[in-house]
Every structure is written in structure tokens, then in C-alpha cells.
C-alpha atoms as a PDB file:
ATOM      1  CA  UNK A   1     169.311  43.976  84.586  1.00  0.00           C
ATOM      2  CA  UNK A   2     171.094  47.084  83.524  1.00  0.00           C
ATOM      3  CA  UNK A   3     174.091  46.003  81.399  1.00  0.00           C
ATOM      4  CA  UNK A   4     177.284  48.378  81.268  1.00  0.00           C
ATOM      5  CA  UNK A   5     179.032  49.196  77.915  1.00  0.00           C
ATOM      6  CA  UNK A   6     182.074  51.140  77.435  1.00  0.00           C
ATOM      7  CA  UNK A   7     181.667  52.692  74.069  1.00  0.00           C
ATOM      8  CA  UNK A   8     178.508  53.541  72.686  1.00  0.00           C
ATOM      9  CA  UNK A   9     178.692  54.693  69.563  1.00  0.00           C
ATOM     10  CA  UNK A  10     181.280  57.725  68.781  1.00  0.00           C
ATOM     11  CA  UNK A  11     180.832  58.371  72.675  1.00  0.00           C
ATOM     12  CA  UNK A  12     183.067  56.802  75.216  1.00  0.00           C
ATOM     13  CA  UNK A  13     182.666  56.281  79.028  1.00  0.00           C
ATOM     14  CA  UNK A  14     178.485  56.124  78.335  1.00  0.00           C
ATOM     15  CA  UNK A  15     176.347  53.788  80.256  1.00  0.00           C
ATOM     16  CA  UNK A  16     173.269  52.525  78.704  1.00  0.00           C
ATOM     17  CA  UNK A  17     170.969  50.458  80.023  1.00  0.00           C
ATOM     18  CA  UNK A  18     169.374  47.518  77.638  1.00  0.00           C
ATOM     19  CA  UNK A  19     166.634  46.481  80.177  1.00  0.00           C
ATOM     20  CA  UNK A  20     163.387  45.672  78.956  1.00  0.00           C
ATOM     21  CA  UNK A  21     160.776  48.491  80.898  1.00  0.00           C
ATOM     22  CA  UNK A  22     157.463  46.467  79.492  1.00  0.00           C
ATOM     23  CA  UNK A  23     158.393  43.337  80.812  1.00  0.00           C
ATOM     24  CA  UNK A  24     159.135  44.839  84.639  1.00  0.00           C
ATOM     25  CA  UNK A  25     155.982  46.607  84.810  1.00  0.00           C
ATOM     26  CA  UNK A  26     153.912  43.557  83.603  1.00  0.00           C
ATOM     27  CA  UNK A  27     155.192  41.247  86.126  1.00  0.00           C
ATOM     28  CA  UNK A  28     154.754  44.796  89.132  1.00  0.00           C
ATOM     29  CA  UNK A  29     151.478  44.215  87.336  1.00  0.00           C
ATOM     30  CA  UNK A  30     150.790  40.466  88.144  1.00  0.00           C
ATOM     31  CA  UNK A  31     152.036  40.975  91.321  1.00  0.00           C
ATOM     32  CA  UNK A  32     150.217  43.975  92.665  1.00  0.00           C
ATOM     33  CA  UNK A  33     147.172  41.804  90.972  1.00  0.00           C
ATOM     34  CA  UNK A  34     148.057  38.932  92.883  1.00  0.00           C
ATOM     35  CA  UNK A  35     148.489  41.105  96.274  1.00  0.00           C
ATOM     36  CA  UNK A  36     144.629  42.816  95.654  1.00  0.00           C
ATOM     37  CA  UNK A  37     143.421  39.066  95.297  1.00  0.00           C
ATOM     38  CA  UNK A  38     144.999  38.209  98.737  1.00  0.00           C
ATOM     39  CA  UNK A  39     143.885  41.352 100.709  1.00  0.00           C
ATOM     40  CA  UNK A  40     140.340  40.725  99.007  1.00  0.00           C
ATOM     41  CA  UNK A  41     139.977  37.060 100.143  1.00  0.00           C
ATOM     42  CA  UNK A  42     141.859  38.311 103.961  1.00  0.00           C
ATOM     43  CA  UNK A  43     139.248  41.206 104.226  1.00  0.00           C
ATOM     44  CA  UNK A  44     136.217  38.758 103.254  1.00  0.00           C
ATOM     45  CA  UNK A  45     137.040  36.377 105.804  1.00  0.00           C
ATOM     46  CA  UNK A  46     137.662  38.859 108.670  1.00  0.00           C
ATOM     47  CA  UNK A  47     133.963  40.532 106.798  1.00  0.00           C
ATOM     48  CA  UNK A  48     132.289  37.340 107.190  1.00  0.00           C
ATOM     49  CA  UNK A  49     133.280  36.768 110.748  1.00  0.00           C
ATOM     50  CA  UNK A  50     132.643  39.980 112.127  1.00  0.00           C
ATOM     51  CA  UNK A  51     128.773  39.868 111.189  1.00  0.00           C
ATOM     52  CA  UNK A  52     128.714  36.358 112.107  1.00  0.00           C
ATOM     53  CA  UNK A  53     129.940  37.858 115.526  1.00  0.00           C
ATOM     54  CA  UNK A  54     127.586  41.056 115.681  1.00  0.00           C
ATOM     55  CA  UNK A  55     124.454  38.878 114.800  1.00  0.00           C
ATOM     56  CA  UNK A  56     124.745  36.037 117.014  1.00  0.00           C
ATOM     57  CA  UNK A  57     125.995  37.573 119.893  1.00  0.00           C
ATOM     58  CA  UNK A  58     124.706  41.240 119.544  1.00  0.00           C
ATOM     59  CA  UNK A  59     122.735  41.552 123.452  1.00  0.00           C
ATOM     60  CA  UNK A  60     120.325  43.836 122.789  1.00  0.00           C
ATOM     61  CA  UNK A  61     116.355  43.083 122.477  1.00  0.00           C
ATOM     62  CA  UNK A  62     115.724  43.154 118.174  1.00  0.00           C
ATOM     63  CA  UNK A  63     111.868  43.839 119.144  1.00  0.00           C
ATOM     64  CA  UNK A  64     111.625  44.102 115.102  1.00  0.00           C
ATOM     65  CA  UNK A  65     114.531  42.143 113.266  1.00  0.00           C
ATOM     66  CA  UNK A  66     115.713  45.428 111.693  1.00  0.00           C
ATOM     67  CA  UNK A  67     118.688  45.800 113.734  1.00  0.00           C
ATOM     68  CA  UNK A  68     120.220  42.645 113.362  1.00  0.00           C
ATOM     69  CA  UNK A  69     118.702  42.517 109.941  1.00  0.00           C
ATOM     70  CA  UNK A  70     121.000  45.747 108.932  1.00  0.00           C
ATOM     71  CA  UNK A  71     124.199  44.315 109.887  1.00  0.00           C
ATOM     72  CA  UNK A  72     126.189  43.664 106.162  1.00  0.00           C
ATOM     73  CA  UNK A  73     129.705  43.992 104.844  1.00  0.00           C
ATOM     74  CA  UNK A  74     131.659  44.829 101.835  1.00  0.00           C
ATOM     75  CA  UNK A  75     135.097  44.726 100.548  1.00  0.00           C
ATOM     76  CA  UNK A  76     135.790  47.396  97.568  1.00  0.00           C
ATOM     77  CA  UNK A  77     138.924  48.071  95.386  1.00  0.00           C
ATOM     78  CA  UNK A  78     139.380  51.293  94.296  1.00  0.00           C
ATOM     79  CA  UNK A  79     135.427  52.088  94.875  1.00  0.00           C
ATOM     80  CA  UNK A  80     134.034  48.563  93.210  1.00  0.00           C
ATOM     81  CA  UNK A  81     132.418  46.299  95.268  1.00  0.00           C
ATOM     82  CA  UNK A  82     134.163  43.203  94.820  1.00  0.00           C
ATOM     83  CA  UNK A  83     132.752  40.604  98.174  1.00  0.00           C
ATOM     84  CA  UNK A  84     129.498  41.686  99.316  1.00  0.00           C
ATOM     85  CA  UNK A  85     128.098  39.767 102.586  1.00  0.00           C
ATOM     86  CA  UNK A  86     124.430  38.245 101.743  1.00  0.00           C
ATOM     87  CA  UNK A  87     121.892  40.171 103.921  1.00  0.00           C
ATOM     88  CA  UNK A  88     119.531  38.259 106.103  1.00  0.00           C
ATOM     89  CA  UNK A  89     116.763  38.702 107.753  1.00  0.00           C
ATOM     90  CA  UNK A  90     115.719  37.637 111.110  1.00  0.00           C
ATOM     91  CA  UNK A  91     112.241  37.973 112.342  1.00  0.00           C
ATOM     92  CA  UNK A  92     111.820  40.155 115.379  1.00  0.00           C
ATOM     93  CA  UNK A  93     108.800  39.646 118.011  1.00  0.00           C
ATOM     94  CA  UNK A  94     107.134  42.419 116.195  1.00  0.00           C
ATOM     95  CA  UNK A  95     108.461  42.366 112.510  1.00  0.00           C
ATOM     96  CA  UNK A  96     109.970  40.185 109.844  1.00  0.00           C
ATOM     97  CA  UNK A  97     112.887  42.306 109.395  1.00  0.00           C
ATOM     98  CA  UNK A  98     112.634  43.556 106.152  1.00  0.00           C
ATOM     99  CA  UNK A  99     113.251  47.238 106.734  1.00  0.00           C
ATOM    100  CA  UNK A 100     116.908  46.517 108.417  1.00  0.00           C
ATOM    101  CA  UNK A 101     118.191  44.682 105.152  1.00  0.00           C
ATOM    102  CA  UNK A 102     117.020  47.598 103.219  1.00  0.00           C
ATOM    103  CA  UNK A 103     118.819  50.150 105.711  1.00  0.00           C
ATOM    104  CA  UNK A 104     121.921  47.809 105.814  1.00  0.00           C
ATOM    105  CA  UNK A 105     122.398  48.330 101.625  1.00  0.00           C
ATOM    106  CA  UNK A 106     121.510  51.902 101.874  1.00  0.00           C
ATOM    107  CA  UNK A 107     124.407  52.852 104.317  1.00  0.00           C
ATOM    108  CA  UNK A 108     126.891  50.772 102.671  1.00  0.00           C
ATOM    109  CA  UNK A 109     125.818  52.586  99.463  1.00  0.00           C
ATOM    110  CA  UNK A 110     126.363  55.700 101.355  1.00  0.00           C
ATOM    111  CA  UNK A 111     130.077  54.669 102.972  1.00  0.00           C
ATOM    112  CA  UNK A 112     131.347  53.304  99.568  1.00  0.00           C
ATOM    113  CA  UNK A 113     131.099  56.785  98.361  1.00  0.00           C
ATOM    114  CA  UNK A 114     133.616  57.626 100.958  1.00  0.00           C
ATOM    115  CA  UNK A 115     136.193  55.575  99.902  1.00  0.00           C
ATOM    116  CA  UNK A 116     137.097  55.356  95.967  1.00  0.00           C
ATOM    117  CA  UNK A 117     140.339  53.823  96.079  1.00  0.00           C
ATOM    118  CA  UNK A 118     141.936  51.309  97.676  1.00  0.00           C
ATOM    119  CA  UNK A 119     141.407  48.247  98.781  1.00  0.00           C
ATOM    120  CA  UNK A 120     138.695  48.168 102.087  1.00  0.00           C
ATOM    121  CA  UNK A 121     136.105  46.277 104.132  1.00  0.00           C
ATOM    122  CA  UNK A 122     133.273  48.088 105.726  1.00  0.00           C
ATOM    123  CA  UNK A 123     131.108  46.711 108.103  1.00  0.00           C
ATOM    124  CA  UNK A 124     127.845  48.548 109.080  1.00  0.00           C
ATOM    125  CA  UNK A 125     124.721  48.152 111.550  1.00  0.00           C
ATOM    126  CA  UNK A 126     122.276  50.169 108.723  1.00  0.00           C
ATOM    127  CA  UNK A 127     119.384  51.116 111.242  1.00  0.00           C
ATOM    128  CA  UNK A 128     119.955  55.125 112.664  1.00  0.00           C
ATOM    129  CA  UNK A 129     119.219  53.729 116.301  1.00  0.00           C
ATOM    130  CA  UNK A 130     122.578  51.105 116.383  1.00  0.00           C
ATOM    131  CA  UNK A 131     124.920  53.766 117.958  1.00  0.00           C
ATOM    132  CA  UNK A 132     122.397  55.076 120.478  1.00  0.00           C
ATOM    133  CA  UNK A 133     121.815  50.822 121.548  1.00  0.00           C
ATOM    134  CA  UNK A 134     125.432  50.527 121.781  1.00  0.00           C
ATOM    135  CA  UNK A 135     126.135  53.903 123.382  1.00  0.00           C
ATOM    136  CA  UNK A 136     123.736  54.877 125.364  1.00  0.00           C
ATOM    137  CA  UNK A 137     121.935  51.800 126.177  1.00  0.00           C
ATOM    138  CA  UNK A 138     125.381  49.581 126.518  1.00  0.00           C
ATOM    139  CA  UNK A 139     124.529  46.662 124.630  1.00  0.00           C
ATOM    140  CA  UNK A 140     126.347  45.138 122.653  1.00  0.00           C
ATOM    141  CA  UNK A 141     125.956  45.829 118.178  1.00  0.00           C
ATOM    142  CA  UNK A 142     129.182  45.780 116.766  1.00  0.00           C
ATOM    143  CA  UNK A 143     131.868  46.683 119.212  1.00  0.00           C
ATOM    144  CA  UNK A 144     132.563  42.843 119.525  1.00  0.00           C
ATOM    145  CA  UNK A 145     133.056  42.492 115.750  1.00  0.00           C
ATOM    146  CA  UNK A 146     135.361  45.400 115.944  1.00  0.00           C
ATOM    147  CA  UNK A 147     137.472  44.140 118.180  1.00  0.00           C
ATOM    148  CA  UNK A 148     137.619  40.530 116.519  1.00  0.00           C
ATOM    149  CA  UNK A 149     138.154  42.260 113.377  1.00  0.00           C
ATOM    150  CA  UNK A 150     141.607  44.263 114.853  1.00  0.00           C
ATOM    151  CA  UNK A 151     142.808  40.945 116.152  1.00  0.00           C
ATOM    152  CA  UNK A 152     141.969  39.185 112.572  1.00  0.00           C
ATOM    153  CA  UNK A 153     143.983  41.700 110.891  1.00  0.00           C
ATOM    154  CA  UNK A 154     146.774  41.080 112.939  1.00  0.00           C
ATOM    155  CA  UNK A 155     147.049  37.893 112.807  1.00  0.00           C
ATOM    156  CA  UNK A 156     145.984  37.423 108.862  1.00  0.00           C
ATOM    157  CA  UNK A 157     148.031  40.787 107.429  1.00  0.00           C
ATOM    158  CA  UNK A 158     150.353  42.076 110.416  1.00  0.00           C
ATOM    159  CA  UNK A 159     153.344  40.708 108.934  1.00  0.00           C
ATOM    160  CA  UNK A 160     152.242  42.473 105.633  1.00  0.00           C
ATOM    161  CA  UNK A 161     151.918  45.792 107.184  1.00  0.00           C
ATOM    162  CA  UNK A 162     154.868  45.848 109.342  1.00  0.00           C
ATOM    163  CA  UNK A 163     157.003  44.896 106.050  1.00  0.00           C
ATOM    164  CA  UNK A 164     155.347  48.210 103.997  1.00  0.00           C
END
């Protein structure tokens, strides 16, 4: 890249370095492009899988459909949403659900706040109650997605990581 020359003008022994700056940082450029689009796509697959995983297999009794309703995920660089997981509603004994989709947007409104740059994936149970179910009560909300989602990331960006 950086080309030696001997003589450079009335000065002798100078080094100076002909290497074209623009064209390096466009192709950093394309490349750190390139690496977003790849963590984007990873993080919306492990995204889609985890609520896939909290909705079907989530133990606890949805008397309403709000709980299972608020479960949602984004993926956001540097504070843009840039995958959002459709919401859906399932109808409860008691409810059609309606109320948990709206909680699910408001907290991930809340959380992407929290993190303005970067690339990230947040997954979130929306209604207030989903810690005390999985805490106190022992059933089961997201804690299964979370741990799918830590073996996902290894396997789809541990060699990425360890490299960095």
C-alpha cells in the first residue's frame, strides 16, 4: 500500500506514503455494512425463534391472551428498528388478547430508548405480571427462550465473537 521513495523533493531519506485514504475507508465501509446486514439477519432468526419458543411452550394459564399476546421482538442498529417480530394475538378463556399486543409495543418502545447504538435484539413479555408468573409462580414465560437464544448465539456468531 504504502510505497517508499528515497528522495522527495530537495529532502532525502523521506518516506511518503502514496496510498489512496478514500478508497480504504469505502471498502471498511462496505464491509462494516455488510457485517450489520449479517448480525441483523443472525439476531432476527434467533428473535423469531425465541418467541416462537416463549408462546408455544410458555406453561402458565393465559386466563386472558395478554400474556402470551405481549411477547414481541426487535432488532435495532444504532437505536432504529430495523426487524420487528409481528405481534399476535391469542384469545384467552376470558379475553381476546388485545391489551397484551398493546403492552408488548409499549415496552419495546420503552427498552429501545435504552440502547441507541449498536446493533441488538430485545425480546420482551410486555404485561407487568410476566416476572412475578415466572418468579414467583415458576412457570415458565421466557426463561426457555433465553436459554435457546444463548445457545443460538453460539452456535450462529461464537466464532465471530471469539475472533473480536
Amino acid at each position: 500500500m504504502a510505497q517508499k521513495t528515497q528522495t522527495h523533493s530537495k529532502y532525502k531519506g523521506v518516506l511518503v506514503s502514496k496510498t489512496n485514504t478514500k478508497k480504504i475507508y469505502a471498502k471498511l465501509q462496505m464491509q462494516r455494512k455488510k457485517l450489520i446486514e449479517f448480525l441483523v439477519t443472525q439476531l432476527s432468526y434467533i428473535g423469531e425463534a425465541c418467541v416462537k419458543i416463549a408462546r408455544d411452550y410458555g406453561d402458565y394459564n393465559d386466563i386472558t391472551g395478554n400474556l402470551r399476546s405481549s411477547i414481541s421482538y426487535i432488532v435495532m442498529n444504532d437505536g432504529e428498528i430495523v426487524v420487528h417480530g409481528q405481534p399476535k394475538q391469542y384469545p384467552g378463556k376470558t379475553g381476546g388478547g388485545a391489551h397484551g399486543a398493546a403492552e408488548g409495543e409499549s415496552l419495546l418502545q420503552r427498552l429501545k430508548a435504552k440502547f441507541p447504538w449498536g446493533v441488538v435484539l430485545i425480546v420482551c413479555a410486555g404485561m407487568e405480571y410476566a416476572a412475578f408468573v415466572e418468579n414467583v409462580r415458576g412457570r415458565r414465560v421466557l426463561i426457555d427462550a433465553e436459554l435457546e437464544a444463548e445457545r443460538l448465539f453460539k452456535q450462529l456468531l461464537g466464532k465471530i465473537v471469539k475472533e473480536a
